[in-house]
Protein backbone atom coordinates (compact mmCIF):
# COMPACT_ATOMS: atom_id res chain seq x y z
CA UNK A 1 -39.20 -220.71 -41.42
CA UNK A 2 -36.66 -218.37 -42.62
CA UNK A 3 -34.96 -218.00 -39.23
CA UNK A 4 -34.52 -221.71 -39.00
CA UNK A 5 -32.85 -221.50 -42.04
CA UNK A 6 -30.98 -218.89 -41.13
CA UNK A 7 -30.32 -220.19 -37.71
CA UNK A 8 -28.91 -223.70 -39.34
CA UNK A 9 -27.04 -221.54 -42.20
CA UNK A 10 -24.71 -219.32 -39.06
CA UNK A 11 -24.74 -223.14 -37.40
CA UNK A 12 -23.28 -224.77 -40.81
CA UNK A 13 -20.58 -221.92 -41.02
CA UNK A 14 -19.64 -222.11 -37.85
CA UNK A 15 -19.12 -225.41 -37.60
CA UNK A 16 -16.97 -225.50 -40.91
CA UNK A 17 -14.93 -222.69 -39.51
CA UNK A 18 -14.63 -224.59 -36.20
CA UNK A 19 -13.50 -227.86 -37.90
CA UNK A 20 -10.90 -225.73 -40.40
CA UNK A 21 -9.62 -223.49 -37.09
CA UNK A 22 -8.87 -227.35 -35.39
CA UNK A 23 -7.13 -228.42 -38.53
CA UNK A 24 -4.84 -225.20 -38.14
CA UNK A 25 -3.63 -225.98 -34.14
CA UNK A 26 -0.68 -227.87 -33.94
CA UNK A 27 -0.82 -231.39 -32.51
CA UNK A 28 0.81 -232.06 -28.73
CA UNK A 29 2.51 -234.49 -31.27
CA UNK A 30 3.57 -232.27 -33.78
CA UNK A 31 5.16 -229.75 -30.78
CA UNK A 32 6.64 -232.07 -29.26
CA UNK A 33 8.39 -233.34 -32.52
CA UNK A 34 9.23 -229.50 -33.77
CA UNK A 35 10.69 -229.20 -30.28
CA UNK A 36 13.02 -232.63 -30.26
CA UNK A 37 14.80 -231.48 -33.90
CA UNK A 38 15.25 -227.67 -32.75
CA UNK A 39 17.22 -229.52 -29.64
CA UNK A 40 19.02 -232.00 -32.19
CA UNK A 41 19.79 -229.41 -34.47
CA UNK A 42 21.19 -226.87 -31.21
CA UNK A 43 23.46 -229.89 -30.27
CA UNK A 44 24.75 -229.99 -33.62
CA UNK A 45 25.33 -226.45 -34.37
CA UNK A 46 27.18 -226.24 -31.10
CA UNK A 47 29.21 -229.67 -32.29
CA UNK A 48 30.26 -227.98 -35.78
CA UNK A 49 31.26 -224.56 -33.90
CA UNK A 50 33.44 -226.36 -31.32
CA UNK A 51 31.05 -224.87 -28.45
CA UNK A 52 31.33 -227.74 -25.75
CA UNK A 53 29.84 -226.65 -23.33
CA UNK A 54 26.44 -225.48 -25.45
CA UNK A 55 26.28 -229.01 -26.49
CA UNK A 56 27.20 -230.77 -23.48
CA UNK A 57 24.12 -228.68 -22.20
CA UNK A 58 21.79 -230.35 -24.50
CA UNK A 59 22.16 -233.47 -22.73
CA UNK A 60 20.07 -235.61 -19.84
CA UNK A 61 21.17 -235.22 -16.45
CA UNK A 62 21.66 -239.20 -16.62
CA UNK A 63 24.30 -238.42 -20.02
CA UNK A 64 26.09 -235.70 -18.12
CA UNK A 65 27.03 -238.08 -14.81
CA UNK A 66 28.38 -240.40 -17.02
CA UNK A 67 30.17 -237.31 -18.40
CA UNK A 68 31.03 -235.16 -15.41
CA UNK A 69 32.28 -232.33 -17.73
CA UNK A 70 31.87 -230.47 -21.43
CA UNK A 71 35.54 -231.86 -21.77
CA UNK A 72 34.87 -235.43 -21.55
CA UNK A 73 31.91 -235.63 -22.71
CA UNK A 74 33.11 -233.80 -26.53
CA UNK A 75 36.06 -236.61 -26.28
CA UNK A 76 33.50 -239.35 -26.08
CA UNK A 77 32.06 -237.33 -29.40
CA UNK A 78 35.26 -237.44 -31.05
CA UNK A 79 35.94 -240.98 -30.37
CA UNK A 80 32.85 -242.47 -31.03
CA UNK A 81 30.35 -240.02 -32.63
CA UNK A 82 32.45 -238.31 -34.94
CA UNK A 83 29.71 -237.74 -37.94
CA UNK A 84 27.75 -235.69 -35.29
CA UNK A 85 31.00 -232.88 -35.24
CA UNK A 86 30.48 -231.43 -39.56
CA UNK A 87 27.85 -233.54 -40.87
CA UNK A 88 27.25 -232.68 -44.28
CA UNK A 89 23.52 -233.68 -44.19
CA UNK A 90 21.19 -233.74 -41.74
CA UNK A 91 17.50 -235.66 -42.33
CA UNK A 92 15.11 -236.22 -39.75
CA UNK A 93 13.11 -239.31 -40.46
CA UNK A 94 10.91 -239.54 -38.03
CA UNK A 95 9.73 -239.82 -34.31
CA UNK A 96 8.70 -243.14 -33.21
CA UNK A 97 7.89 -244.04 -29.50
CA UNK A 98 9.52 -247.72 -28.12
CA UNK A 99 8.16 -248.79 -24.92
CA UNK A 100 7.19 -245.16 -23.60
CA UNK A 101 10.60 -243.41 -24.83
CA UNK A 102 10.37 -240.90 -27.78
CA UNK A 103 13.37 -241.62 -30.40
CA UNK A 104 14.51 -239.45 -33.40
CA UNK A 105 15.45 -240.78 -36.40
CA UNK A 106 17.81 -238.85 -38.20
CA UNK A 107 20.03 -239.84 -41.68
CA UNK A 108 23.53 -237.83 -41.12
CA UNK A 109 26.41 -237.37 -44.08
CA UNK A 110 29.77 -237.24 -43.40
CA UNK A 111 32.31 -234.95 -44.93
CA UNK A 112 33.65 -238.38 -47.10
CA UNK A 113 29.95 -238.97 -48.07
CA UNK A 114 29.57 -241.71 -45.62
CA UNK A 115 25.62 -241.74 -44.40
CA UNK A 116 24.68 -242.77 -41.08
CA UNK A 117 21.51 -243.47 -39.29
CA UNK A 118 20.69 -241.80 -35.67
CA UNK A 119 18.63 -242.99 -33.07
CA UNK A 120 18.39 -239.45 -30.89
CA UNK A 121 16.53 -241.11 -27.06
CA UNK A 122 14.88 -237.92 -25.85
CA UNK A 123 13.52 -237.41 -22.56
CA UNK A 124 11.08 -234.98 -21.70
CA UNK A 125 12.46 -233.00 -18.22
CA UNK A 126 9.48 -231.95 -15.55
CA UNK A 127 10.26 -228.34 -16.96
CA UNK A 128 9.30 -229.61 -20.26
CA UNK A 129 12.31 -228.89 -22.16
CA UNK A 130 13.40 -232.20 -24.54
CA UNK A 131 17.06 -233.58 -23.95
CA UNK A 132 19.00 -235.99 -25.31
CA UNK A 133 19.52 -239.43 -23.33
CA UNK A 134 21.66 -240.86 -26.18
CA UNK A 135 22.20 -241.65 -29.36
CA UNK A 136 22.74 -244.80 -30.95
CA UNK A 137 24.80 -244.53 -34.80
CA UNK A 138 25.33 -247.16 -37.50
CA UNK A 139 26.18 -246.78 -40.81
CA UNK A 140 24.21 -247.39 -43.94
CA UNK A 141 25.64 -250.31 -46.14
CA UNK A 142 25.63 -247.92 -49.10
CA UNK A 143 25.83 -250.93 -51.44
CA UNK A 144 22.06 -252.39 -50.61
CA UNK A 145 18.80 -251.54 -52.74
């Protein structure tokens, strides 16, 4: 009698510690979301210190045929992406998945206080490194509640 309670005492413990060690392991989710904003947040740190060609490496191979070169591809940022160069404030939102593709949300400030709102399309590459396959920006009517 007092082994089986002993036995289902070590079985109770180890079960709790089981459950509490699975708590503790990082979802493929959660990686793969830690992952996405350390590439965001490379891109942009390579924007605000004027390295091209770091950022222009954060990008899909699709992105960088439509921009053959670092060059072109950080006038296409100046022209049309600007908040992206010295954003103020950077807020990731969240990570929501739209027919199979994994897209960032992230709320950007520009240096006149202007907020934006990102939609970062990652893509997964077979080495299993996230790039970016586009972002889509529009600005935040300031003036809604």
């Amino acid at each position: 009698m007092m082994f089986k309670h002993l036995m289902l005492c070590l079985l109770s413990c180890f079960l709790i510690s089981g459950l509490t060690w699975a708590e503790d392991q990082p979802t493929e989710e959660s990686q793969d979301k830690e992952r996405i904003m350390a590439v965001i947040d490379a891109q942009l740190e390579a924007f605000r210190s004027g390295d091209a060609q770091k950022a222009y490496s954060f990008a899909t191979p699709g992105i960088q045929r439509q921009f053959p070169n670092s060059s072109i591809f950080m006038q296409m940022v100046m022209n049309g992406y600007n908040v992206l160069r010295q954003p103020t404030q950077v807020e990731y939102q969240g990570l929501r998945e739209h027919f199979g593709v994994k897209v960032q949300l992230v709320q950007l400030t520009d240096m006149n206080g202007i907020t934006f709102q990102a939609f970062y399309q990652m893509e997964q590459q077979n080495s299993g490194e996230w790039r970016i396959g586009g972002c889509m920006i529009q600005q935040i009517d300031q003036n809604k509640i």
